[in-house]
N, C-alpha and C. Protein backbone atom coordinates (compact mmCIF):
# COMPACT_ATOMS: atom_id res chain seq x y z
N UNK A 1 -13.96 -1.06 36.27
CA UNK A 1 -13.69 -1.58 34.94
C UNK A 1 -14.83 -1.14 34.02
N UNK A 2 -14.26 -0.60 32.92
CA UNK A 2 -15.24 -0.31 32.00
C UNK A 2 -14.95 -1.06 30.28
N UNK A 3 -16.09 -1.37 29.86
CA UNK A 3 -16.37 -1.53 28.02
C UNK A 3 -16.38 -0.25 27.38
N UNK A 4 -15.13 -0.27 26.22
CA UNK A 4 -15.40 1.04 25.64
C UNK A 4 -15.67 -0.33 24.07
N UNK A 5 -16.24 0.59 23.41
CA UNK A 5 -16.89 -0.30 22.36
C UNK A 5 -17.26 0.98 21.21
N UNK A 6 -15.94 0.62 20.02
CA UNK A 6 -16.47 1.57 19.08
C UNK A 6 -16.34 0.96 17.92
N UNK A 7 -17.32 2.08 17.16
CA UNK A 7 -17.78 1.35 15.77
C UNK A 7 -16.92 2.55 14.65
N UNK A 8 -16.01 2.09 13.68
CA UNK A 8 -15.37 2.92 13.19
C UNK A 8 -14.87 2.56 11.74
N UNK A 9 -14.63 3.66 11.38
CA UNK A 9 -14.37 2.95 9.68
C UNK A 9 -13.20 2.04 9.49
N UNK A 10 -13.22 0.91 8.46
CA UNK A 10 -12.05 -0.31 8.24
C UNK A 10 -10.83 0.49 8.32
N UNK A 11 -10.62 1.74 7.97
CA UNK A 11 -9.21 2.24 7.23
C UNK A 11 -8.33 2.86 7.91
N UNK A 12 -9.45 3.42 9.19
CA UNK A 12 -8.85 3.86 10.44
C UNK A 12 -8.71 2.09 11.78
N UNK A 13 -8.48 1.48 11.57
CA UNK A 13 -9.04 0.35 12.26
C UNK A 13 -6.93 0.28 12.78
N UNK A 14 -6.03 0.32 11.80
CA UNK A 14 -4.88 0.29 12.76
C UNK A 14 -4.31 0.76 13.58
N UNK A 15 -4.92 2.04 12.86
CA UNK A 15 -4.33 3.06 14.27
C UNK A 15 -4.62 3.65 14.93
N UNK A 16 -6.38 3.59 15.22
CA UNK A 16 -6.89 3.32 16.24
C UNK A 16 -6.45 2.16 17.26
N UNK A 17 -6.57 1.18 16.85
CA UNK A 17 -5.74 -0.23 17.90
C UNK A 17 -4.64 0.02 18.87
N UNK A 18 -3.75 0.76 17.45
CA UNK A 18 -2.23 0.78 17.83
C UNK A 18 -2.32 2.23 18.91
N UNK A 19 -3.28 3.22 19.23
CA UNK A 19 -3.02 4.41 19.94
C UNK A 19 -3.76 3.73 21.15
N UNK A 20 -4.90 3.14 21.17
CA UNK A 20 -5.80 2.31 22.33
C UNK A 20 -4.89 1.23 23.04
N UNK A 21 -4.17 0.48 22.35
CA UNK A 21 -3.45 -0.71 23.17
C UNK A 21 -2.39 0.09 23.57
N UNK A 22 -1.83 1.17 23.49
CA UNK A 22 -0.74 1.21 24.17
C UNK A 22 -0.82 2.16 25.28
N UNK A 23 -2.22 2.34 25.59
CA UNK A 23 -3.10 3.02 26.75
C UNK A 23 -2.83 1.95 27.61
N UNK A 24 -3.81 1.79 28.77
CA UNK A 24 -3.88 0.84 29.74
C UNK A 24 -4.77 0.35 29.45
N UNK A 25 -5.23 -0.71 28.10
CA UNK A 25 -6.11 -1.53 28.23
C UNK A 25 -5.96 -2.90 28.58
N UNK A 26 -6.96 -4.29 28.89
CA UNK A 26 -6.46 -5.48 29.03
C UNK A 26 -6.98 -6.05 28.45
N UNK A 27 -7.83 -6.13 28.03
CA UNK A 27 -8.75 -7.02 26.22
C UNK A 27 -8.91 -6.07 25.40
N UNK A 28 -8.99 -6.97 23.76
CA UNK A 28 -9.03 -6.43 23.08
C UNK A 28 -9.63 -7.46 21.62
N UNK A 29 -10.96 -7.21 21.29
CA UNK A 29 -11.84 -8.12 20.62
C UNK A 29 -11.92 -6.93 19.36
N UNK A 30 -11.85 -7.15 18.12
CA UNK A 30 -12.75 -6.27 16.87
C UNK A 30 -13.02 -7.91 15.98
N UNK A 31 -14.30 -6.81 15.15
CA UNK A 31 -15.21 -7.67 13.82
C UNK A 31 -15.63 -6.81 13.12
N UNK A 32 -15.94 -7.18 11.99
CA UNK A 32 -16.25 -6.55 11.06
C UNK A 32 -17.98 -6.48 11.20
N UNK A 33 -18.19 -5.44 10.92
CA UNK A 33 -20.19 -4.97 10.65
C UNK A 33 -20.29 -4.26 10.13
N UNK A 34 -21.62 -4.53 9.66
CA UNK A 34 -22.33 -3.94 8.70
C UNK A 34 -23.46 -3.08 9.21
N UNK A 35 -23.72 -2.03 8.94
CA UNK A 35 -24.83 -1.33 9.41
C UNK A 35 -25.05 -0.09 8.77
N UNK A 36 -26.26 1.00 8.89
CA UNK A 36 -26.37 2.37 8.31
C UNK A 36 -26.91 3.05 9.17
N UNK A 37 -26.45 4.46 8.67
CA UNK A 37 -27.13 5.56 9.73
C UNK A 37 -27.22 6.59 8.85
N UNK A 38 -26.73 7.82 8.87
CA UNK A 38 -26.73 8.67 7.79
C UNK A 38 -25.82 8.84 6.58
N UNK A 39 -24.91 7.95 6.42
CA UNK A 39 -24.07 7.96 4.87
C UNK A 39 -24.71 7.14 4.64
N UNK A 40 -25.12 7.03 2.92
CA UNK A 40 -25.63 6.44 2.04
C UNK A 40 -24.20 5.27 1.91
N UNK A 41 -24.78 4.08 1.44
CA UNK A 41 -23.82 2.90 1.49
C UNK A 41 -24.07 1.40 0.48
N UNK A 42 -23.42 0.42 0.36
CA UNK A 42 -23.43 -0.39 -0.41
C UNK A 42 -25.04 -0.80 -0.59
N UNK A 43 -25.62 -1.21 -1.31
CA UNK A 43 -27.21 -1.36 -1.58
C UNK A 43 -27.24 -2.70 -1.44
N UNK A 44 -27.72 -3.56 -0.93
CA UNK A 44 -27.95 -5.14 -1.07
C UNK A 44 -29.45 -5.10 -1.70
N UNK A 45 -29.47 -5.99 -2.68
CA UNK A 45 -31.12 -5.81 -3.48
C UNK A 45 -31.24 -7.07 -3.24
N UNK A 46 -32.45 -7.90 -3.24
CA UNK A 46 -33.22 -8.98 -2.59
C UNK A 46 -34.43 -9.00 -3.66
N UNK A 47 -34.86 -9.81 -4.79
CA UNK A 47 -35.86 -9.76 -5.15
C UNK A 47 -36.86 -10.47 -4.43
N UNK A 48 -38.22 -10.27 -4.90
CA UNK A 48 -38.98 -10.99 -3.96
C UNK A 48 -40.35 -11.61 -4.89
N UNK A 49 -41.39 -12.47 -4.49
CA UNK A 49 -42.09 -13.24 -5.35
C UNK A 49 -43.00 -12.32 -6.05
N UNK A 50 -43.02 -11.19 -6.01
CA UNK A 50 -44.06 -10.04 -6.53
C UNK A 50 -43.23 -9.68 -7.38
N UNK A 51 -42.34 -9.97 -8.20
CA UNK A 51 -41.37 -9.17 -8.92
C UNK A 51 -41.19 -7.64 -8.31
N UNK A 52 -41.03 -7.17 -7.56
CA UNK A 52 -40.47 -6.29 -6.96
C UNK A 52 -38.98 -6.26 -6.39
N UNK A 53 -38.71 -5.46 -5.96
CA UNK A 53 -37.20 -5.47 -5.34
C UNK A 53 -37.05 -4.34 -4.43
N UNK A 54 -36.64 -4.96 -3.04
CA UNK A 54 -36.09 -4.24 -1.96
C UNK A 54 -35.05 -4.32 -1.77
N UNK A 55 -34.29 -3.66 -0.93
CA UNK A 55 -33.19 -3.78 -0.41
C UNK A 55 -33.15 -2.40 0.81
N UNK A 56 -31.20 -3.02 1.09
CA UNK A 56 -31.28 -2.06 2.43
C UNK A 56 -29.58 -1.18 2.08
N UNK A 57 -29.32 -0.13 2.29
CA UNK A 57 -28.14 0.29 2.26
C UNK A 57 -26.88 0.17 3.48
N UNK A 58 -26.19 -0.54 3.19
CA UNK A 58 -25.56 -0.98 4.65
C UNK A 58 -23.92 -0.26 4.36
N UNK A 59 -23.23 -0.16 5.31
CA UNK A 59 -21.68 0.22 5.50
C UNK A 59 -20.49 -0.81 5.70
N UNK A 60 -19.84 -0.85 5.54
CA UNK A 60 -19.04 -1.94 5.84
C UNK A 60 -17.97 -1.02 7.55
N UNK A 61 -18.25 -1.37 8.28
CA UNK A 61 -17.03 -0.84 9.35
C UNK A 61 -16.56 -1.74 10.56
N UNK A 62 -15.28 -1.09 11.16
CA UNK A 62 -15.14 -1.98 12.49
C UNK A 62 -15.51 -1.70 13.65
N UNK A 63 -15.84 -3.32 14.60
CA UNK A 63 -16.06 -2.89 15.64
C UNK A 63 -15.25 -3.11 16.52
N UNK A 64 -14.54 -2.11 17.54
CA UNK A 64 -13.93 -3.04 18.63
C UNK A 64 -14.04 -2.61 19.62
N UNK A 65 -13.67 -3.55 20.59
CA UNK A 65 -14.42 -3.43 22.00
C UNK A 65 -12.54 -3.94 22.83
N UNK A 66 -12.82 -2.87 23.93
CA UNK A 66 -11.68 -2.76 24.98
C UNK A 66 -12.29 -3.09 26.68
N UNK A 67 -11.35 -3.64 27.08
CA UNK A 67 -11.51 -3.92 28.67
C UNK A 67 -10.92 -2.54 29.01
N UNK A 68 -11.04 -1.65 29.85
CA UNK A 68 -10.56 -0.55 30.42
C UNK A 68 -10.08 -0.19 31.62
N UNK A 69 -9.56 -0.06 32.44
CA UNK A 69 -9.86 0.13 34.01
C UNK A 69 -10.39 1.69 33.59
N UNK A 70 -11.42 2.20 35.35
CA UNK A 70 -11.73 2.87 34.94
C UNK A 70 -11.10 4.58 35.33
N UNK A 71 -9.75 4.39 35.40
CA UNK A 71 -9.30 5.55 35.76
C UNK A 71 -9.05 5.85 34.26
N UNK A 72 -8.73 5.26 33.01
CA UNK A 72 -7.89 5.28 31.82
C UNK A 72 -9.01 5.64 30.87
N UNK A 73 -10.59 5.44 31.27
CA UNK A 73 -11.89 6.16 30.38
C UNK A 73 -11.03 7.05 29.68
N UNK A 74 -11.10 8.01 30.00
CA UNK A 74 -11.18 9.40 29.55
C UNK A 74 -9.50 9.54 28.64
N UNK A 75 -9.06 8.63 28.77
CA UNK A 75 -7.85 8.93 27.25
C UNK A 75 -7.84 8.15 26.84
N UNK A 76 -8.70 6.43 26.99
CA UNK A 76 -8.77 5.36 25.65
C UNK A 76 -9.90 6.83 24.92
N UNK A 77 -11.11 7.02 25.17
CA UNK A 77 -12.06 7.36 24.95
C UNK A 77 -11.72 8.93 23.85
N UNK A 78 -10.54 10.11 24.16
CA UNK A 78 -9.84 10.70 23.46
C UNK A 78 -9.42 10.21 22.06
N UNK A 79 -8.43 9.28 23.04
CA UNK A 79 -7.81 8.63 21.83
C UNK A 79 -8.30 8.49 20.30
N UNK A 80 -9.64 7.59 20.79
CA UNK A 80 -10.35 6.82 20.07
C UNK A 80 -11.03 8.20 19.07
N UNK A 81 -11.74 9.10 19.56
CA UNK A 81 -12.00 10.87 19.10
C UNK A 81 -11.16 11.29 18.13
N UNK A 82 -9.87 11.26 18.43
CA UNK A 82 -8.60 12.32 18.10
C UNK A 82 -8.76 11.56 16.75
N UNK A 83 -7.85 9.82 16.28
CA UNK A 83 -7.81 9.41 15.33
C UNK A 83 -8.94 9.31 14.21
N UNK A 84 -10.04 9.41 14.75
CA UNK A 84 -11.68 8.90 14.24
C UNK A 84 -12.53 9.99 13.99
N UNK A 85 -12.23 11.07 14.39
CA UNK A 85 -12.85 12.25 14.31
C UNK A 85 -12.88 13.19 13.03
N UNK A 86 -13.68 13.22 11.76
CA UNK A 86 -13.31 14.06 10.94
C UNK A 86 -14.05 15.03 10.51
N UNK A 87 -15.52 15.25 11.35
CA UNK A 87 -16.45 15.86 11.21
C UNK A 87 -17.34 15.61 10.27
N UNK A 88 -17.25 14.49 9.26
CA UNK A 88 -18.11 14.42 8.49
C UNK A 88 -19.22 12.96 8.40
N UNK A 89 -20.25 12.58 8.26
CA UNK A 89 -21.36 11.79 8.39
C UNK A 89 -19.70 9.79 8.37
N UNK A 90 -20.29 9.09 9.16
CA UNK A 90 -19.18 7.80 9.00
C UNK A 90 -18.28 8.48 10.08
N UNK A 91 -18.08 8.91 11.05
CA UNK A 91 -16.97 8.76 11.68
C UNK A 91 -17.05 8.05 12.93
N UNK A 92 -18.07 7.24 12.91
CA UNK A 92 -18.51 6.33 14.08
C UNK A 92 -19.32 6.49 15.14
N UNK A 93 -19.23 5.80 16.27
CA UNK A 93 -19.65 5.90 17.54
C UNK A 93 -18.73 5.11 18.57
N UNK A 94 -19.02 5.72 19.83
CA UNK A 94 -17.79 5.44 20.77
C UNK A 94 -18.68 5.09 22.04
N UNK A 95 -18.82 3.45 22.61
CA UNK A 95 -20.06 3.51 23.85
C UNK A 95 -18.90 2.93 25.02
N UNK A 96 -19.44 3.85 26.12
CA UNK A 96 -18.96 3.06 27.44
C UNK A 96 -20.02 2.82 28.78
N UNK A 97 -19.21 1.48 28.55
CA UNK A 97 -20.32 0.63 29.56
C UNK A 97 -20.11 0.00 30.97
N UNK A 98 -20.25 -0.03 31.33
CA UNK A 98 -19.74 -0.26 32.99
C UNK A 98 -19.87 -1.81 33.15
N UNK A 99 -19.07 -2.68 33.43
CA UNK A 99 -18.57 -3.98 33.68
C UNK A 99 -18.54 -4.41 34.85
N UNK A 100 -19.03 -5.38 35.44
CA UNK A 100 -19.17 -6.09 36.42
C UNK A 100 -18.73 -7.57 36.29
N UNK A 101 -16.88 -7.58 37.42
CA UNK A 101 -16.71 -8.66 37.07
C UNK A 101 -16.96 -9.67 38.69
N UNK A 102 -17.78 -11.02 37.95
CA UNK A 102 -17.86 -12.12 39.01
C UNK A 102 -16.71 -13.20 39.07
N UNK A 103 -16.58 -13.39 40.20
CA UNK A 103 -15.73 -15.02 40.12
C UNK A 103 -16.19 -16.28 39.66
């Protein structure tokens, strides 16, 4: 059993789902996050008691995370590529993690 766990833009978020669930997955959790990497993104500004002002540039995207068995890796993990893939800075990340289940 494996965690595939990807982080991907809101707009692609249905049909990604809809090509992943009808793989062999058996959970299926997404949320919304915020984070940055190399696209420039919404600015949150924060003043502070120095009259100065910081802030941080964050993204708005989804995350979701799949139960897998692990013969089915390698075409949730496609899948997830094919729809999400556009070559340009924002097209996510895709992690798989190896699961250990107890009674």
């Amino acid at each position: 059993m494996k965690e595939v766990i990807a982080i991907i833009r809101p707009e692609k978020l249905d049909e990604t789902r809809n090509a992943v669930d009808a793989l062999a997955t058996l959970e299926t959790f997404g949320q919304r996050v915020l984070g940055r990497g190399s696209q420039a993104g919404l600015h949150y500004v924060q003043a502070t008691a120095h009259g100065r002002r910081v802030g941080i540039s964050y993204l708005s995207k989804q995350m979701i995370t799949w139960m897998v068995p692990g013969e089915h890796i390698n075409d949730v993990v496609a899948a997830i590529m094919r729809i999400n893939q556009t070559g340009n800075f924002g097209d996510g990340k895709t992690f798989v993690c190896p699961v250990e289940i107890t009674p």
